[in-house]
C-alpha atoms as a PDB file:
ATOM      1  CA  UNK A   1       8.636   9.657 -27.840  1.00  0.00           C
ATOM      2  CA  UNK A   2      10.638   7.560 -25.275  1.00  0.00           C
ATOM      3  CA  UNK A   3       8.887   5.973 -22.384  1.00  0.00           C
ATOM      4  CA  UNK A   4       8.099   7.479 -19.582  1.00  0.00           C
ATOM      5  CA  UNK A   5      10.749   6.514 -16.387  1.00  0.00           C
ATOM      6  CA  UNK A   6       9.516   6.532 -12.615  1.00  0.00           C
ATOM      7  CA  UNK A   7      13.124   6.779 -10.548  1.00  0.00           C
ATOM      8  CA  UNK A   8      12.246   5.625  -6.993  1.00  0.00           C
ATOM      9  CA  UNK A   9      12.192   2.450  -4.700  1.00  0.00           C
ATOM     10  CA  UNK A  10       8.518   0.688  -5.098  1.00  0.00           C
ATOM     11  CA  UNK A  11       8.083   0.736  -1.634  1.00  0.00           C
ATOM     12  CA  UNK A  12       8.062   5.027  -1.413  1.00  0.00           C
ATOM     13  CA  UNK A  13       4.531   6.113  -0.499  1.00  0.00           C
ATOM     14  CA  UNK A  14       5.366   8.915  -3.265  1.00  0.00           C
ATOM     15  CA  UNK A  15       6.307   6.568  -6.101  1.00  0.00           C
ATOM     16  CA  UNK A  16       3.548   4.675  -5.659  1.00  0.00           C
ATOM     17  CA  UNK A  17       1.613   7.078  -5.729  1.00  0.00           C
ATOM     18  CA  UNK A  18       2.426   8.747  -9.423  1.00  0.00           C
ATOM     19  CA  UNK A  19       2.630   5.246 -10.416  1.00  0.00           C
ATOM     20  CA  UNK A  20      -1.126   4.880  -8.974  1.00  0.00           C
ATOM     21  CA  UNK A  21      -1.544   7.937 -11.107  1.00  0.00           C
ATOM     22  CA  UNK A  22      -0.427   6.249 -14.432  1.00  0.00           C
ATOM     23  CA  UNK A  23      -2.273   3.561 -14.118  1.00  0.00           C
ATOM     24  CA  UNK A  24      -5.447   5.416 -13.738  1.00  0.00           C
ATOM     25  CA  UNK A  25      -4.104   6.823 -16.704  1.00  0.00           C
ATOM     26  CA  UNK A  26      -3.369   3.956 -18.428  1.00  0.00           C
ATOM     27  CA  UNK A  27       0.305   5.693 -19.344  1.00  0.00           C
ATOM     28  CA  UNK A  28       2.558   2.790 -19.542  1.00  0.00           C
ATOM     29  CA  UNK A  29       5.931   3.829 -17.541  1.00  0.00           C
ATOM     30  CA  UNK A  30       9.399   1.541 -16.616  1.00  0.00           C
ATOM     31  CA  UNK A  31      10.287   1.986 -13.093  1.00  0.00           C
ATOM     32  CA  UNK A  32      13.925   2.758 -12.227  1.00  0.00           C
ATOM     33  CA  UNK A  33      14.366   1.119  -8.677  1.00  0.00           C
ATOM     34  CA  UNK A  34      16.953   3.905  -7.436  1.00  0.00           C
ATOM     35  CA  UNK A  35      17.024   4.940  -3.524  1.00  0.00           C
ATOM     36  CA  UNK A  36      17.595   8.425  -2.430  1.00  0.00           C
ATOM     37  CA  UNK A  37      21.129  10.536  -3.359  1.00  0.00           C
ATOM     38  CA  UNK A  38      21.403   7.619  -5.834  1.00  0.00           C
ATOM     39  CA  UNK A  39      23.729   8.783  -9.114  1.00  0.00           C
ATOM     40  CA  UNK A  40      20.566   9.045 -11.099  1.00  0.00           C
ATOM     41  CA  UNK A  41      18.420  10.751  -8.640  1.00  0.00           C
ATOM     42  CA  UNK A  42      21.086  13.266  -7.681  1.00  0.00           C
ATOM     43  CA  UNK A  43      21.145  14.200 -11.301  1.00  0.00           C
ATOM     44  CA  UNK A  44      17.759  15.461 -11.312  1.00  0.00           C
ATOM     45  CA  UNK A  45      17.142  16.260  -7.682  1.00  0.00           C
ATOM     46  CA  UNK A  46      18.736  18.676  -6.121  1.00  0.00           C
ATOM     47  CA  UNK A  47      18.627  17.169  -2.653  1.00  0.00           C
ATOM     48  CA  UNK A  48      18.547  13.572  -3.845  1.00  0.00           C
ATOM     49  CA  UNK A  49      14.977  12.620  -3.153  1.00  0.00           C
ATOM     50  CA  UNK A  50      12.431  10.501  -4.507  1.00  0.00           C
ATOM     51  CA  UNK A  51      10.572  10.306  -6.668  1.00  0.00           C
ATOM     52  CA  UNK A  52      12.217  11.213  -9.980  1.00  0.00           C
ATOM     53  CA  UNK A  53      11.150  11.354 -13.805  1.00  0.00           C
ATOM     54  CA  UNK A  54      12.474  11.244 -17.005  1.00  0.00           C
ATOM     55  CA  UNK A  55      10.085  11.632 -20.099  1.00  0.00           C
ATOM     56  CA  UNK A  56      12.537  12.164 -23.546  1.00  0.00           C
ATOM     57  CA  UNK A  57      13.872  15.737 -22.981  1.00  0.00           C
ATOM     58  CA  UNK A  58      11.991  16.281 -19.676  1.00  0.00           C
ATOM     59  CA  UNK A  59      13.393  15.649 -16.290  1.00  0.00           C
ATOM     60  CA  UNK A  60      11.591  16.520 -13.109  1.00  0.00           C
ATOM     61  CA  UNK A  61      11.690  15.828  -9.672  1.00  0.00           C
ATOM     62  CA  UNK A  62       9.056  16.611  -6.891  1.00  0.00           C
ATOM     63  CA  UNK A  63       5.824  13.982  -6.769  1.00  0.00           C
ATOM     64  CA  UNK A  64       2.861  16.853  -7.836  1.00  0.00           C
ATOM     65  CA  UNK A  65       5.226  18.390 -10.237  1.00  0.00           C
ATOM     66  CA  UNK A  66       5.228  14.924 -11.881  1.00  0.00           C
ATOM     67  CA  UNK A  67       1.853  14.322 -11.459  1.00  0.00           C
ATOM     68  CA  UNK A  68       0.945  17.334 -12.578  1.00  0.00           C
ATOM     69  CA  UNK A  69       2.839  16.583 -16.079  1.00  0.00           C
ATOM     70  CA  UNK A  70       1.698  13.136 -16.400  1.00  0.00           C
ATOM     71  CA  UNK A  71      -2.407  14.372 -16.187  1.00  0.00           C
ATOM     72  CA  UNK A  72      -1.634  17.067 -18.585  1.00  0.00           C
ATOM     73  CA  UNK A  73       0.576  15.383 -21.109  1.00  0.00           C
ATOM     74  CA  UNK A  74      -1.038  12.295 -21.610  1.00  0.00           C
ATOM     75  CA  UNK A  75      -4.481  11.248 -23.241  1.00  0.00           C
ATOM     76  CA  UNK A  76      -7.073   9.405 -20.435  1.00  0.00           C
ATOM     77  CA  UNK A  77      -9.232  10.546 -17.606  1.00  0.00           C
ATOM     78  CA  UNK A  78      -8.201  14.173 -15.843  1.00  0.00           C
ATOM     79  CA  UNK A  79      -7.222  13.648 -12.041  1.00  0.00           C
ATOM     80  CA  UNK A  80      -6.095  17.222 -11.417  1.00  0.00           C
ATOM     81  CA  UNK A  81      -9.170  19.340 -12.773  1.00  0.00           C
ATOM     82  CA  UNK A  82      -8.423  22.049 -15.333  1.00  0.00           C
ATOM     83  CA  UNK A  83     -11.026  24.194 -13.684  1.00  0.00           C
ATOM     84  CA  UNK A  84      -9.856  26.477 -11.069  1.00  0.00           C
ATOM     85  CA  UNK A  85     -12.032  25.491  -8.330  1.00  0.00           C
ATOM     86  CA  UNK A  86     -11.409  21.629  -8.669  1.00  0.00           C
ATOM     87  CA  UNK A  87      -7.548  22.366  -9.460  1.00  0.00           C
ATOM     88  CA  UNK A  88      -7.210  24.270  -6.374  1.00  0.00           C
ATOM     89  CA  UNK A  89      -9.089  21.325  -4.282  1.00  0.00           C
ATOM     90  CA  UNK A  90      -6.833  18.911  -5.473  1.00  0.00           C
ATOM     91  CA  UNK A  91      -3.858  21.202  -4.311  1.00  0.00           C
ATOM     92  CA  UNK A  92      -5.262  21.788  -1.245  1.00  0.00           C
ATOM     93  CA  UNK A  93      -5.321  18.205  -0.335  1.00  0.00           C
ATOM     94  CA  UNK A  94      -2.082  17.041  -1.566  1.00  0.00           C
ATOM     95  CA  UNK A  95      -0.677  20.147  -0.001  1.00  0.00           C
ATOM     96  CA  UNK A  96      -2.183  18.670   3.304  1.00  0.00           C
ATOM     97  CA  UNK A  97      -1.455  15.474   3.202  1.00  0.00           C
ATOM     98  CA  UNK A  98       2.316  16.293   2.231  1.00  0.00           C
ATOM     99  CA  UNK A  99       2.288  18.831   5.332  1.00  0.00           C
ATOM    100  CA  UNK A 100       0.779  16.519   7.584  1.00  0.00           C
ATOM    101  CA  UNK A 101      -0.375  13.133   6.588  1.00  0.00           C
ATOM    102  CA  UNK A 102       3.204  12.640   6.026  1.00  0.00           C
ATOM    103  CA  UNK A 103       5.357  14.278   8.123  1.00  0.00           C
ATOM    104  CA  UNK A 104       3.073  12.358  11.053  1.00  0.00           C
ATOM    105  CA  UNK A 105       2.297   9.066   9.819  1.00  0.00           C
ATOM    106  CA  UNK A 106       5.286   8.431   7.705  1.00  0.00           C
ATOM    107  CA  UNK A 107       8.193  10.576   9.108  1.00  0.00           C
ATOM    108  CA  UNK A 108       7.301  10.712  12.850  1.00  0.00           C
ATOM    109  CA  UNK A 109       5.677   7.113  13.020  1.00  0.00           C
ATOM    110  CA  UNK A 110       6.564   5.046  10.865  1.00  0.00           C
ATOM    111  CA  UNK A 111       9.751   5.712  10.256  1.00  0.00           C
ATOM    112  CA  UNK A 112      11.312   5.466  13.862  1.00  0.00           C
ATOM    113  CA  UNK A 113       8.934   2.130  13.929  1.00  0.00           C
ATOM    114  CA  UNK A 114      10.871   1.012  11.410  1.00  0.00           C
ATOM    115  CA  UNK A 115      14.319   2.316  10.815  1.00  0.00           C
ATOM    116  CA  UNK A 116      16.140   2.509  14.282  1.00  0.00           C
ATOM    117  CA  UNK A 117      19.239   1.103  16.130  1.00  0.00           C
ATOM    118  CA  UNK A 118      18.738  -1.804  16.969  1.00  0.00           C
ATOM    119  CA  UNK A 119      21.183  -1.790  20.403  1.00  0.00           C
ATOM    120  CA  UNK A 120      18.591   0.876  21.650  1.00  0.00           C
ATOM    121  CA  UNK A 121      15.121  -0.002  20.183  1.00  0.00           C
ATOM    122  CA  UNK A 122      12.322   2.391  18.583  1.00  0.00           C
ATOM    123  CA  UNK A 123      12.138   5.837  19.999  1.00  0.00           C
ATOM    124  CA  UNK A 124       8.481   5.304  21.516  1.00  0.00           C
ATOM    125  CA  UNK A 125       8.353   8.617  23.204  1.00  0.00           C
ATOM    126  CA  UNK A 126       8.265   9.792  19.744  1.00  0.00           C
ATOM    127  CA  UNK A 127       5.920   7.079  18.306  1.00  0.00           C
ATOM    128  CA  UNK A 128       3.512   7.397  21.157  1.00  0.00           C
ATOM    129  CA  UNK A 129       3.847  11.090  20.454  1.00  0.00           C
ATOM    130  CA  UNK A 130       2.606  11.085  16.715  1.00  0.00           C
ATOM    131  CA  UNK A 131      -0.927   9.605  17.748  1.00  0.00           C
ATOM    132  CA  UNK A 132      -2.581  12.178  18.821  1.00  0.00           C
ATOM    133  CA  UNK A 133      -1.361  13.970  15.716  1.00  0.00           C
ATOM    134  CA  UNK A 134      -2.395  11.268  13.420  1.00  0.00           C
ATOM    135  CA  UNK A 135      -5.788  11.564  15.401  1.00  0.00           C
ATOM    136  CA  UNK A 136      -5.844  14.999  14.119  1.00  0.00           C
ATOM    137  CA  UNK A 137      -5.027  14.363  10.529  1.00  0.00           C
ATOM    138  CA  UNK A 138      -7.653  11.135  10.468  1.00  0.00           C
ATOM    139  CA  UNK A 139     -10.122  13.465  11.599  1.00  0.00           C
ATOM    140  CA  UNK A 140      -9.499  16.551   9.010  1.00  0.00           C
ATOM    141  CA  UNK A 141      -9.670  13.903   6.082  1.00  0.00           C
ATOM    142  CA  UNK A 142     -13.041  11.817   7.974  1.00  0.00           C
ATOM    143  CA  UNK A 143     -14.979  15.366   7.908  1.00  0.00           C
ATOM    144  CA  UNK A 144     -14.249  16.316   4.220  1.00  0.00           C
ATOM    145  CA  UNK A 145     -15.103  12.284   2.880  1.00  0.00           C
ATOM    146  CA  UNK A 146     -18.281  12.658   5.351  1.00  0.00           C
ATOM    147  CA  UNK A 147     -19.535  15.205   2.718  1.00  0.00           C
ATOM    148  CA  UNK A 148     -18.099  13.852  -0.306  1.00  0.00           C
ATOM    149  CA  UNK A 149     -16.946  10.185  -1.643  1.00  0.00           C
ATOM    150  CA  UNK A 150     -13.343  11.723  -2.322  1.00  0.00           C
ATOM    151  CA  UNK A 151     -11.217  14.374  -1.093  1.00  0.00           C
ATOM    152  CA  UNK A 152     -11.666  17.150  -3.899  1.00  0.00           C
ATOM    153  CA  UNK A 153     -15.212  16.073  -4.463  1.00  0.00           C
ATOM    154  CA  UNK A 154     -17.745  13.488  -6.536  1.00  0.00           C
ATOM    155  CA  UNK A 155     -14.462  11.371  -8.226  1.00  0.00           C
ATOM    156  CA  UNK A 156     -11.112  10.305  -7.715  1.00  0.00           C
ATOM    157  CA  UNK A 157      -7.947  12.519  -7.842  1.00  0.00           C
ATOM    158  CA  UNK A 158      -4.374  12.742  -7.236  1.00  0.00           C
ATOM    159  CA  UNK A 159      -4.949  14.314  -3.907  1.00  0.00           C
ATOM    160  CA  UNK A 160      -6.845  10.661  -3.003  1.00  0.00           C
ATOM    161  CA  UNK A 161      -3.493   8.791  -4.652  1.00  0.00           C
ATOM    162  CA  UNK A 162      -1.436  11.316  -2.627  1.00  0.00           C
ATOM    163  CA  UNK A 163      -2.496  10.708   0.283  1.00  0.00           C
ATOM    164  CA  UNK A 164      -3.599   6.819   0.086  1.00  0.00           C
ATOM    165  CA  UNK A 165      -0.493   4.821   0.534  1.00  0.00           C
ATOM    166  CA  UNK A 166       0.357   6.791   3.647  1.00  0.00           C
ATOM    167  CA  UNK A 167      -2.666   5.515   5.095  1.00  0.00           C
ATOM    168  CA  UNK A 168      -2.287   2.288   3.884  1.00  0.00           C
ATOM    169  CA  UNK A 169       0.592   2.163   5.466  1.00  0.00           C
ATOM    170  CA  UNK A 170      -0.705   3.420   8.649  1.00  0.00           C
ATOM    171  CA  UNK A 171      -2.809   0.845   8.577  1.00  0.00           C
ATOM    172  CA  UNK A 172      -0.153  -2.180   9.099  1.00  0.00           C
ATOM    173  CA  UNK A 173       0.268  -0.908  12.626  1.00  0.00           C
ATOM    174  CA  UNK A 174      -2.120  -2.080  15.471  1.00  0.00           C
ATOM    175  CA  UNK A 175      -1.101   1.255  16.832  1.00  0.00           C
ATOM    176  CA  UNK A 176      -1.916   3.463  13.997  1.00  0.00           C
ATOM    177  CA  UNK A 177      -4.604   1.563  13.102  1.00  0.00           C
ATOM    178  CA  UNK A 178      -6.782   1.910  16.136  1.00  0.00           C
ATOM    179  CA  UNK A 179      -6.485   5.022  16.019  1.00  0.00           C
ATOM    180  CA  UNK A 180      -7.377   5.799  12.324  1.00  0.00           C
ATOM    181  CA  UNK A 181     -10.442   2.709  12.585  1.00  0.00           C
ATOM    182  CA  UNK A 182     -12.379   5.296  14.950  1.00  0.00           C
ATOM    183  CA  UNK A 183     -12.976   7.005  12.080  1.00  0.00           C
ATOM    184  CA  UNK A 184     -15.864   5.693   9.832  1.00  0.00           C
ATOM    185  CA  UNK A 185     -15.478   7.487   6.468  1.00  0.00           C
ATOM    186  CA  UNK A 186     -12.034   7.599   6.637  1.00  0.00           C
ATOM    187  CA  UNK A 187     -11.802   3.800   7.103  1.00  0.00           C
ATOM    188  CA  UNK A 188     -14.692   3.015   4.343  1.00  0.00           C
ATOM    189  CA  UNK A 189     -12.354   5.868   1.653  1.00  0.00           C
ATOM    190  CA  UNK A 190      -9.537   3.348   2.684  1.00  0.00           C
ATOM    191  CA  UNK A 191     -11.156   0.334   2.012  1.00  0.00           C
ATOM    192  CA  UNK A 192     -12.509   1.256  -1.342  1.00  0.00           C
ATOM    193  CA  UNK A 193      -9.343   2.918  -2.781  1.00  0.00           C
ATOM    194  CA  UNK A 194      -6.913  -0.190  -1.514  1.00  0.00           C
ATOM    195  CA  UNK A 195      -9.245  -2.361  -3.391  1.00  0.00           C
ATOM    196  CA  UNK A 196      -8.311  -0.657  -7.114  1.00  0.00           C
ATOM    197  CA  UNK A 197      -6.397  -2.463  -9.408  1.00  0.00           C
ATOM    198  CA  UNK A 198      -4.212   0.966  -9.965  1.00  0.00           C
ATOM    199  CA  UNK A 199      -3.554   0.195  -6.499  1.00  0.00           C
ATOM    200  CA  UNK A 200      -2.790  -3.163  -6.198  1.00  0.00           C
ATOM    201  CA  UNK A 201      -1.036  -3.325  -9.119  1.00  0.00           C
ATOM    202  CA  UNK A 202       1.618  -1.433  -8.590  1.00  0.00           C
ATOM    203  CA  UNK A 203       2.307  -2.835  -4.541  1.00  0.00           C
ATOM    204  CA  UNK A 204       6.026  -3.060  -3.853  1.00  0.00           C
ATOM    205  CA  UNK A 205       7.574  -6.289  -3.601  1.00  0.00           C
ATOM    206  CA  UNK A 206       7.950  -7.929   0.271  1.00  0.00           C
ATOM    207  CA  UNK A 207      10.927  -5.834   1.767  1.00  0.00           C
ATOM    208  CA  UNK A 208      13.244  -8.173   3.045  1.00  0.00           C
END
């Protein structure tokens, strides 16, 4: 069957993140750098987002859909749990961390860090705003890895690969950082998981 094809700049938290996935795996995949409402994105995703798949005759868009394909339809370890109770954990914390890890660290933080005009600076009302709401999230995901090593329970999952370069990221900013560093489970998870070669291995390149 043809190779599996990851359509998505490196540097997504989402890419990365199925890309984590297959090389838990060990699925080997070619990444298609392609930014959003790209030609080949659009053709897949109906609003143009990242990231994308193609797999022979399968094309699907939405990160957990393709994660959800890659754990079932390839040979390796299982990181969403065919059991219900494990399945539904995993979903549970990817559907968090897509609600809320995201939409505060990445989308209301890091992006107006980041991406802004440049004749009138960051929006810091809205940076400074998205603390205490990170605070939140750090302290939802600190309680559930004070009980167990991982989100969904005694190993790793896609909801930990979800969810782990949005921290990450978090963590390049004194800002965000402090914040999520109060935190002592939530800073040893983050530690341990940016420390895997699935991790490391599939880094984006410096972003110029």
């Amino acid at each position: 069957m043809a190779d599996l094809e990851i359509i998505g700049v490196p540097f997504s938290n989402y890419v990365r993140s199925v890309r984590m996935l297959c090389e838990e795996k060990g699925v080997a995949h070619k990444l298609t750098p392609s930014r959003p409402q790209a030609p080949e994105v659009t053709c897949i995703h109906p609003a143009g987002q990242i990231p994308c798949m193609r797999h022979g005759d399968v094309a699907l868009f939405e990160s957990k859909a393709i994660a959800t394909y890659i754990d079932k339809a390839f040979p390796g370890p299982k990181f969403i749990p065919d059991d219900a109770i494990g399945a539904a954990k995993v979903e549970q914390w990817v559907s968090y961390g897509n609600a809320k890890v995201d939409k505060w660290i990445m989308r209301e933080f890091v992006v107006p860090s980041v991406f802004f005009d440049k004749a009138k600076g960051p929006d810091t009302a809205r940076i400074t705003a998205s603390l205490p709401e990170i605070d939140k999230c750090a302290k939802a995901l600190d309680d559930a890895l004070a009980k167990s090593p991982y989100l969904a329970g005694s190993s790793l999952s896609y909801a930990d690969m979800n969810v782990l370069p949005m921290l990450d990221t978090a963590m390049g900013f004194p800002a965000a950082k402090e914040v999520l560093s109060k935190h002592k489970s939530l800073s040893a998870y983050i530690a341990k998981l940016t420390a895997l070669p699935s991790y490391t291995n599939t880094a984006p390149p410096p972003r110029k």
